[in-house]
Protein backbone atom coordinates (compact mmCIF):
# COMPACT_ATOMS: atom_id res chain seq x y z
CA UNK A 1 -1.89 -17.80 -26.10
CA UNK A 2 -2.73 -19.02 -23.08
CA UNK A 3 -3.39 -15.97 -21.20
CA UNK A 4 -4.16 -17.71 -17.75
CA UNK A 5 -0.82 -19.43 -17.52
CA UNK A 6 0.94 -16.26 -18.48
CA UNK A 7 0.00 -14.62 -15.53
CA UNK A 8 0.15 -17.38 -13.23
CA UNK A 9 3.55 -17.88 -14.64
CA UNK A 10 4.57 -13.92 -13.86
CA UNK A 11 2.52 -14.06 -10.33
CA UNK A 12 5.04 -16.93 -9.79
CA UNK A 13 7.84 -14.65 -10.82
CA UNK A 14 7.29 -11.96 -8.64
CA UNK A 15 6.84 -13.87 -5.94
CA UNK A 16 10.15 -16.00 -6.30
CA UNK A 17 11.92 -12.73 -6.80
CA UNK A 18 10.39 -11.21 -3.90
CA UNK A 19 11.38 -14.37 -1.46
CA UNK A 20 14.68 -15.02 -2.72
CA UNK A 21 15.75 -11.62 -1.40
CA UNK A 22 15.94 -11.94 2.36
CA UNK A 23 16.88 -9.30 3.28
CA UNK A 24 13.98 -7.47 1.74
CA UNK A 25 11.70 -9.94 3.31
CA UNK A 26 12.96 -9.51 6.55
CA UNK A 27 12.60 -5.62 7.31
CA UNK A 28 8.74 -6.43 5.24
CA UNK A 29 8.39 -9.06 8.41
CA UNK A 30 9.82 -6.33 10.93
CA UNK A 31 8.02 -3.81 10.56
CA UNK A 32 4.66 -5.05 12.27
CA UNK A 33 6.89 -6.96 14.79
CA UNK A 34 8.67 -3.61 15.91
CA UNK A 35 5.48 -1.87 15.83
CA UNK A 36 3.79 -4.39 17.94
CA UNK A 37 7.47 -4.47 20.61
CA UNK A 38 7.25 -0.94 21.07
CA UNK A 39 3.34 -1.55 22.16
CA UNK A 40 4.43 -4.27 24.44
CA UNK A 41 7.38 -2.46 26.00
CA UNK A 42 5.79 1.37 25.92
CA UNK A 43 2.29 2.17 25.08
CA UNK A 44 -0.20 -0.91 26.75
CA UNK A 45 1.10 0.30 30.09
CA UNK A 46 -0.19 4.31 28.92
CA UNK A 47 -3.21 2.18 27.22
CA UNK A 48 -3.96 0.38 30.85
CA UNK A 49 -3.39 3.69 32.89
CA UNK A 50 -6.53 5.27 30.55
CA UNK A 51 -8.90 2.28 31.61
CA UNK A 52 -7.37 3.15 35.25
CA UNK A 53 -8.46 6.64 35.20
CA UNK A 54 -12.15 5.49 33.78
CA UNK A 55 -12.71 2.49 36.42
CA UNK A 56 -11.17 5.38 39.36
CA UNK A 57 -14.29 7.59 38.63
CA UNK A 58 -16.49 4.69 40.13
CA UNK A 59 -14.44 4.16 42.73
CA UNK A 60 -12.89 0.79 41.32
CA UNK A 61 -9.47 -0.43 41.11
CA UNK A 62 -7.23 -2.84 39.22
CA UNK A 63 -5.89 -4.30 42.32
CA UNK A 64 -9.52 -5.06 43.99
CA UNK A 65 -10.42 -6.88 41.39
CA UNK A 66 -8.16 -8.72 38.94
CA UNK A 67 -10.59 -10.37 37.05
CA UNK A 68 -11.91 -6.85 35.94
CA UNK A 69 -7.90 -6.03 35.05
CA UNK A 70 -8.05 -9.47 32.43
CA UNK A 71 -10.91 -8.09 31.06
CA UNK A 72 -10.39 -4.93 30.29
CA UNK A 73 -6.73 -6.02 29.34
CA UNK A 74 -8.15 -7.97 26.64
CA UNK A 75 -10.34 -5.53 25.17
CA UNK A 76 -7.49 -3.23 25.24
CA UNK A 77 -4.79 -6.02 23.54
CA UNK A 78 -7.35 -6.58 21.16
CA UNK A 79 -8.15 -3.02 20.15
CA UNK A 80 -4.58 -2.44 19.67
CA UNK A 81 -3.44 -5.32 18.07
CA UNK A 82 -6.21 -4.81 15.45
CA UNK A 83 -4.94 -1.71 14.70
CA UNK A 84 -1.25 -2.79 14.22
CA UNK A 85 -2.76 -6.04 11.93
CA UNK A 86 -4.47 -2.11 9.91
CA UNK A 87 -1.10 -0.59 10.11
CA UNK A 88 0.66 -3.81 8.40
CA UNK A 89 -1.75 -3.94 5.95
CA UNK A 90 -0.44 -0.73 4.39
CA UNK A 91 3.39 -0.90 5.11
CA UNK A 92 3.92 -4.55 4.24
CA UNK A 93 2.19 -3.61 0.70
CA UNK A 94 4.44 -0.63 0.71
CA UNK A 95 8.07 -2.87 1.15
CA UNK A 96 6.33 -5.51 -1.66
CA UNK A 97 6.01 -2.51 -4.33
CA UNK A 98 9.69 -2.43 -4.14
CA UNK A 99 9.38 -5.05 -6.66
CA UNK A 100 7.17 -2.80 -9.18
CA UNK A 101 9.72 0.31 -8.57
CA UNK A 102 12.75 -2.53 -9.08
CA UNK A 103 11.86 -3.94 -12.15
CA UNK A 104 11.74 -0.33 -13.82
CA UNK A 105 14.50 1.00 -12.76
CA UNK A 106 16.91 -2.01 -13.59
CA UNK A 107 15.39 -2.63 -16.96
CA UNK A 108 13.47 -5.43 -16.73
CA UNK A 109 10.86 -4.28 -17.71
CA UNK A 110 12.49 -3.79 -21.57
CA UNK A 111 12.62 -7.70 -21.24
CA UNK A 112 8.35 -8.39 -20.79
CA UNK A 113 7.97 -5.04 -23.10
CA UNK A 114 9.82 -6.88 -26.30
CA UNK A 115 7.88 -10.47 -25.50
CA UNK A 116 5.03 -11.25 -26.33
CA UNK A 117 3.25 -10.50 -23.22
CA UNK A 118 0.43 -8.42 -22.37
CA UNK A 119 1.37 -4.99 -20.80
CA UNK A 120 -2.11 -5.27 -18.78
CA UNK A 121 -1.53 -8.95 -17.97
CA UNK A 122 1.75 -7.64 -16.22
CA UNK A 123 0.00 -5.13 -14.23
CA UNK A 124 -2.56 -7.55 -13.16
CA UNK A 125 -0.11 -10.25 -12.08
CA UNK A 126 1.93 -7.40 -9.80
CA UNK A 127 -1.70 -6.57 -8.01
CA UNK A 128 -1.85 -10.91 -7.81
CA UNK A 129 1.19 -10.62 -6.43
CA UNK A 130 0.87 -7.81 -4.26
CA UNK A 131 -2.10 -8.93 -2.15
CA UNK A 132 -0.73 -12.23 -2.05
CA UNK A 133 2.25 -11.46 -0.23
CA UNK A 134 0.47 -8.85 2.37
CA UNK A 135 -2.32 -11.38 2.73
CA UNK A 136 0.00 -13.70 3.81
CA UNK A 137 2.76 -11.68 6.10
CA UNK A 138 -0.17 -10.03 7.86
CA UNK A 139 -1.54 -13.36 8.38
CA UNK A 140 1.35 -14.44 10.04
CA UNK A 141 1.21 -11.48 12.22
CA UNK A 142 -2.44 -12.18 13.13
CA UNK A 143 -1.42 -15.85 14.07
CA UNK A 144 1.42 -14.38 16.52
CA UNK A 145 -1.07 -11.47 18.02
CA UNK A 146 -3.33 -15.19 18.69
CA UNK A 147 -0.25 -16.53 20.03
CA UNK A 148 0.33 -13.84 22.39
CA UNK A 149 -3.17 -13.13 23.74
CA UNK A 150 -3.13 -16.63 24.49
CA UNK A 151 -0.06 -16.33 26.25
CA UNK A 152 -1.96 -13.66 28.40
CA UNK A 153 -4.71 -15.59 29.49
CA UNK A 154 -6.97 -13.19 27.01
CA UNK A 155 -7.50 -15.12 24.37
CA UNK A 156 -11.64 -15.71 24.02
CA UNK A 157 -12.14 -15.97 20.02
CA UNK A 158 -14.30 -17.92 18.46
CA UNK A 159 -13.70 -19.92 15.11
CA UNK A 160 -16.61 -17.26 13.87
CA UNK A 161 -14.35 -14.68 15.23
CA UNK A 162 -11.34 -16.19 13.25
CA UNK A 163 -13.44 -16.33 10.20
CA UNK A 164 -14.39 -12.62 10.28
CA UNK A 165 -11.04 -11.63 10.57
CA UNK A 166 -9.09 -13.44 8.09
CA UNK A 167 -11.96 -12.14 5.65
CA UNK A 168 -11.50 -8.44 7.05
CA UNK A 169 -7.88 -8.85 6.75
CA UNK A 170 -7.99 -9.94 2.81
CA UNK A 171 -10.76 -6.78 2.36
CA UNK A 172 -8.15 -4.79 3.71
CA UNK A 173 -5.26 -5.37 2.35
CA UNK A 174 -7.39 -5.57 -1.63
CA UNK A 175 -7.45 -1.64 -0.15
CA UNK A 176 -4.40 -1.06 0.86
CA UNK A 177 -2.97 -3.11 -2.17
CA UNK A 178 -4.69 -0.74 -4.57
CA UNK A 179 -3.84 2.59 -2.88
CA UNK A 180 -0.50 2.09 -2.14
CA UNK A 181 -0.02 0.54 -6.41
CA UNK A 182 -1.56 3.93 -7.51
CA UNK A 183 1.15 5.28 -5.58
CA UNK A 184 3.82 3.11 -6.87
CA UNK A 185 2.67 4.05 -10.44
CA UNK A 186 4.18 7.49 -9.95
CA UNK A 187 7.70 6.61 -8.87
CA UNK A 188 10.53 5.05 -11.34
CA UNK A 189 13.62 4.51 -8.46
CA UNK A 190 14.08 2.76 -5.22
CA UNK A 191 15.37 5.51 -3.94
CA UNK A 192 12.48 7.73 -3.83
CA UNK A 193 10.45 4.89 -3.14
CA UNK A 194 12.15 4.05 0.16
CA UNK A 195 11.77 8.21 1.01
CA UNK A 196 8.05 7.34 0.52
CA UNK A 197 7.91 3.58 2.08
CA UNK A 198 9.06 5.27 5.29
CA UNK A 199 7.30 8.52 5.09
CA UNK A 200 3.58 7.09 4.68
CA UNK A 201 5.09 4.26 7.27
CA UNK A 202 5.58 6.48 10.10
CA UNK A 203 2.48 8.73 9.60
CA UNK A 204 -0.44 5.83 8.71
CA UNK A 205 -0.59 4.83 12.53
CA UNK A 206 -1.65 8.45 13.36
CA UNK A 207 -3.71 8.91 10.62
CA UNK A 208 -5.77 5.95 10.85
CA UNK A 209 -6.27 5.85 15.20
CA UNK A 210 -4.20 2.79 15.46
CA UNK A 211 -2.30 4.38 17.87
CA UNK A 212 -4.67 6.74 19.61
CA UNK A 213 -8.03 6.14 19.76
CA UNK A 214 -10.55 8.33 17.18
CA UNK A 215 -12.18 9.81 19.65
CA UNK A 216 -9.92 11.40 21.43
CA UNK A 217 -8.82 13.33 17.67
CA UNK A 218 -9.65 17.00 17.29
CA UNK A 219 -12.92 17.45 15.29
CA UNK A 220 -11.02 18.18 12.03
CA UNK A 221 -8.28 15.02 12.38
CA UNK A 222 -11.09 12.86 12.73
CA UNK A 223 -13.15 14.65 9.71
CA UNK A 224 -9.57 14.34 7.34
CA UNK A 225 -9.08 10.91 8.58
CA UNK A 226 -12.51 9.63 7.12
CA UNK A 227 -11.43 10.07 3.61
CA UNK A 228 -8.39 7.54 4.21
CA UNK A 229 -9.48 3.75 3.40
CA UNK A 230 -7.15 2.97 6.27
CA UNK A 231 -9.34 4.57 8.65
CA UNK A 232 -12.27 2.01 8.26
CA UNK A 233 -10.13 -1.26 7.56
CA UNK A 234 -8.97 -0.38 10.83
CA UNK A 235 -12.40 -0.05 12.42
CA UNK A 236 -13.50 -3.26 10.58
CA UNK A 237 -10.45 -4.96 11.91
CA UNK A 238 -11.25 -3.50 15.70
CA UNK A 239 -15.05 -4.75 14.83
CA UNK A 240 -14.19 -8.48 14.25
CA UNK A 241 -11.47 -8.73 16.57
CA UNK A 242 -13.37 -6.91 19.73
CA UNK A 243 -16.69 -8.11 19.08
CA UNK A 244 -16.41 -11.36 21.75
CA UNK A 245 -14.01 -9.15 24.16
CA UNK A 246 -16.31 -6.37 24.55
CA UNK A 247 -19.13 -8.75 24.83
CA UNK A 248 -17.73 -10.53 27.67
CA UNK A 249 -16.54 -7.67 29.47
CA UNK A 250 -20.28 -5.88 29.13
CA UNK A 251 -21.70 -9.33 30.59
CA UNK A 252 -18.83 -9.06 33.78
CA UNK A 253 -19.60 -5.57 34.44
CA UNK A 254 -23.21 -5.70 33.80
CA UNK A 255 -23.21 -8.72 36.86
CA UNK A 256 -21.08 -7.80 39.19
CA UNK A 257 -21.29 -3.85 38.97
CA UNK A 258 -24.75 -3.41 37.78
CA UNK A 259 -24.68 0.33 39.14
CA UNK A 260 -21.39 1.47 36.88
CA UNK A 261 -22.26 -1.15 33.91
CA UNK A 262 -23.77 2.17 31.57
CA UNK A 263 -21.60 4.79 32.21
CA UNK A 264 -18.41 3.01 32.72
CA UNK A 265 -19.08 0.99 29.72
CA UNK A 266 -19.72 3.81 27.31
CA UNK A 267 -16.55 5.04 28.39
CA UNK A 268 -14.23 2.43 27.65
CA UNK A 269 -16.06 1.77 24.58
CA UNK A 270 -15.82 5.10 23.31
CA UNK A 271 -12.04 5.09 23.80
CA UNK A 272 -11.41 1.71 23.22
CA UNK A 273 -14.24 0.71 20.74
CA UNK A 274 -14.88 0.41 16.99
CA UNK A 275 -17.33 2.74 16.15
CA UNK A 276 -16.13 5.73 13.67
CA UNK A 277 -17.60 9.41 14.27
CA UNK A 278 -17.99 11.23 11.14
CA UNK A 279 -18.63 15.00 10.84
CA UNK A 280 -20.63 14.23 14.27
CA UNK A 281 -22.62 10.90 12.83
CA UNK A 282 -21.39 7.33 14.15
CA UNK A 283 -21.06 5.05 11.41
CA UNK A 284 -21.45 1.32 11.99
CA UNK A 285 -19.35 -1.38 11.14
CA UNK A 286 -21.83 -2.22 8.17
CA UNK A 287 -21.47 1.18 6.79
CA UNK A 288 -17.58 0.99 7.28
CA UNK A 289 -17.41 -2.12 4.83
CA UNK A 290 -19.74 0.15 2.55
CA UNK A 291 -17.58 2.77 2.68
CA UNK A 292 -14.13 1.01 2.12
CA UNK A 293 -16.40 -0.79 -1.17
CA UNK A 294 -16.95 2.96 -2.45
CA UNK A 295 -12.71 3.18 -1.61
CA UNK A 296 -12.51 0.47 -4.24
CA UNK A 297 -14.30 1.23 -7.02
CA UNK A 298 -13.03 4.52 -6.59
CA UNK A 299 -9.26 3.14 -6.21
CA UNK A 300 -9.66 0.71 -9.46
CA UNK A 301 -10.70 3.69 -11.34
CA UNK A 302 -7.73 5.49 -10.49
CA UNK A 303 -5.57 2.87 -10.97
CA UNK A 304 -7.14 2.40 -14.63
CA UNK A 305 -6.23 6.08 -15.01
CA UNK A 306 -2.87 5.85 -14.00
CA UNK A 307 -2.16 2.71 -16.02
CA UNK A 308 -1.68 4.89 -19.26
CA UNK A 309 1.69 6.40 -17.42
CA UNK A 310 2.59 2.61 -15.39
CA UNK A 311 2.30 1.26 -19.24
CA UNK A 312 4.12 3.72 -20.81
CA UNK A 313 7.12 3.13 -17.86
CA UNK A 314 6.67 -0.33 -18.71
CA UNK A 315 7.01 0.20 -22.56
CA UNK A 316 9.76 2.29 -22.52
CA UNK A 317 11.22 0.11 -25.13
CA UNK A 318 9.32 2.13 -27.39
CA UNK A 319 10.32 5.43 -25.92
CA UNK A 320 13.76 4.59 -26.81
CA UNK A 321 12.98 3.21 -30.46
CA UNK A 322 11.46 6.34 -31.45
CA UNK A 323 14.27 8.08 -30.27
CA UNK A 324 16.69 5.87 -32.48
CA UNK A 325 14.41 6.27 -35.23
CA UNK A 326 14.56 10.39 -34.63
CA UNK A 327 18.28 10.22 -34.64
CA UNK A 328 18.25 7.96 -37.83
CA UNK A 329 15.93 10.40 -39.30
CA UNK A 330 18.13 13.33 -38.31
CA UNK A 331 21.12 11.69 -39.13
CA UNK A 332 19.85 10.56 -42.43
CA UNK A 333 18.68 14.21 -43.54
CA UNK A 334 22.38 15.69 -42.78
CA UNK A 335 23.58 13.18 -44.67
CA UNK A 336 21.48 13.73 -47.87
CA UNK A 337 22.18 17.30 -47.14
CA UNK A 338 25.65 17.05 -47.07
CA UNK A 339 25.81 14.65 -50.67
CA UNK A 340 23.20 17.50 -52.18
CA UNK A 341 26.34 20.12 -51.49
CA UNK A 342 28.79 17.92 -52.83
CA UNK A 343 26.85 17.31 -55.76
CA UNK A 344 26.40 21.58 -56.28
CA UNK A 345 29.76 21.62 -56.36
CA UNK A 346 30.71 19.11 -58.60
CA UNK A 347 28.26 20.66 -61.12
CA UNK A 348 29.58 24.13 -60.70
CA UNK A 349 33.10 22.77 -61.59
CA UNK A 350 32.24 21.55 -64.26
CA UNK A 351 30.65 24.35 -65.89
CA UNK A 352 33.53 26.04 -65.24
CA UNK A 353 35.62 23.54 -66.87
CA UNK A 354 32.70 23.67 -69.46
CA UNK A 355 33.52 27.39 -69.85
CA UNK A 356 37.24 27.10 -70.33
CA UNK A 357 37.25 24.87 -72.68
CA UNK A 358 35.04 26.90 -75.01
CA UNK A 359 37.11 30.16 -74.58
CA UNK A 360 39.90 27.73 -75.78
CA UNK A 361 38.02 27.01 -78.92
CA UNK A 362 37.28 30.65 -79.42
CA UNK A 363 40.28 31.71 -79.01
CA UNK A 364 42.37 29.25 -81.17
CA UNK A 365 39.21 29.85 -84.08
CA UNK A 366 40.48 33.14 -84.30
């Protein structure tokens, strides 16, 4: 067989099924786009009033200097549309298991189980097929957060910038792919899988500081937090979106305030910045990349685990041949039970008849 054309031939499945349902596509597509509305409309103004309260400690102002206000508006966009891009990463992985969850629970899966195709090949192509379609819906949601910092006068990326993000993003989402599968592998129906789409949905922002920023987390949340691979794909993401913003803002301050440029910096980086703190340690974007590789192997171990159970959901063809076969059995046995009676009692007739005809002979002898 050729194995390579098999699964490109069931990536291309998935991902015609997945398309030709729109309406699945489109609440995949609206989730990051709500998220990233309700920023525009509610939380950049609450985002802006904490860089207020930070520049009012050195007596400085949004309104006496607007070029200060673009600056510190873009490293504020940027650190929050980095962690929506985090955010997507997850949920738009999420809404594409659907497909997994689907194919089980309607039976299709009884289809590839008595073909000859290759239970693991299967699995593979829906992982294929997984990161393909966050890779590219997130993409298009980085290309619109471009589109609107340029709108804003705060776009300042360079094509190195660009670069380092699209990479981040596919790191990511390999992540988020793998966590959110190993979730999948546990549920058989869309309807618990919707209960679960939008419970992890509305919780991941919190849990990962896409929302809020790390360091203003208790000690504990931020502890917990650390053991989510969410948590430093959002960091990363922060890291190679912020890099240029926060450089250019440093540079602004550094010349025209030289007296605030420490203190006022530190302070907007540690509430707008990229850096994790870890049981008290910062860890660097290097060691965040290190970290979500440890997420990985650990992930693709756990997903090799859990394929025993995806396979036997998969094969469940089988589960319901060895039930026909116990029935058979079963019904087989009550049957040869049943012609093992009949056949007592034909015997016992006829040694009865046997028995009456010899007390006939007796009895005429004499």
């Amino acid at each position: 067989m050729n194995y390579w054309r098999m699964f490109v031939q069931l990536t291309r499945r998935h991902l015609l099924v997945f398309f030709r349902n729109k309406v699945r596509v489109f609440f995949t597509l609206m989730v990051p786009f709500i998220i990233f509305a309700i920023y525009i409309l509610f939380l950049r103004d609450l985002e802006m009033t904490t860089a207020r309260s930070i520049l009012e400690e050195y007596g400085l102002s949004f309104a006496k200097d607007p070029s200060l206000e673009l600056q510190v508006g873009t490293v504020i966009d940027s650190w929050m549309l980095s962690g929506i891009i985090a955010i997507s990463t997850i949920t738009v992985s999420l809404q594409t298991n659907t497909i997994i969850v689907s194919d089980r629970e309607n039976g299709i899966n009884r289809d590839f189980a008595s073909s000859p195709i290759s239970r693991n090949l299967l699995i593979v192509s829906y992982f294929a097929f997984n990161i393909l379609v966050t890779t590219l819906i997130c993409f298009i949601f980085l290309l619109v957060c471009l589109l609107y910092l340029a709108c804003m006068g705060e776009f300042v990326l360079t094509f190195a910038d660009f670069l380092l993000i699209f990479a981040v993003l596919v790191y990511s989402s390999v992540v988020s792919v793998l966590l959110t599968v190993f979730i999948c592998s546990f549920i058989s129906r869309d309807s618990t899988m919707a209960s679960v789409n939008t419970l992890i949905s509305t919780a991941v922002g919190f849990i990962i500081g896409a929302y809020l920023p790390i360091s203003s987390m208790p000690a504990w949340a931020r502890n917990v937090s650390a053991f989510f691979p969410g948590t430093f794909s959002c960091s990363l993401l922060r890291y190679s979106f912020m890099g240029t913003p926060i450089a250019a803002l440093r540079e602004y301050v550094t010349v025209n305030y030289p007296e605030f440029a420490s203190g006022m910096l530190g302070q907007i980086e540690a509430s707008f910045g990229y850096n994790f703190i870890f049981f008290g340690k910062s860890v660097a974007p290097g060691w965040q990349a290190l970290v979500n590789l440890i997420f990985i192997a650990i992930l693709i171990v756990a997903n090799v685990l859990a394929a025993n159970k995806l396979v036997l959901v998969l094969g469940s063809v089988g589960k319901q041949i060895k039930k026909v076969k116990l029935g058979a059995d079963k019904l087989f046995s009550e049957l040869k039970g049943e012609k093992g009676t009949q056949s007592g009692g034909a015997g016992k007739q006829d040694i009865k008849a046997d028995d009456i005809s010899r007390n006939g002979d007796d009895k005429s002898g004499a």
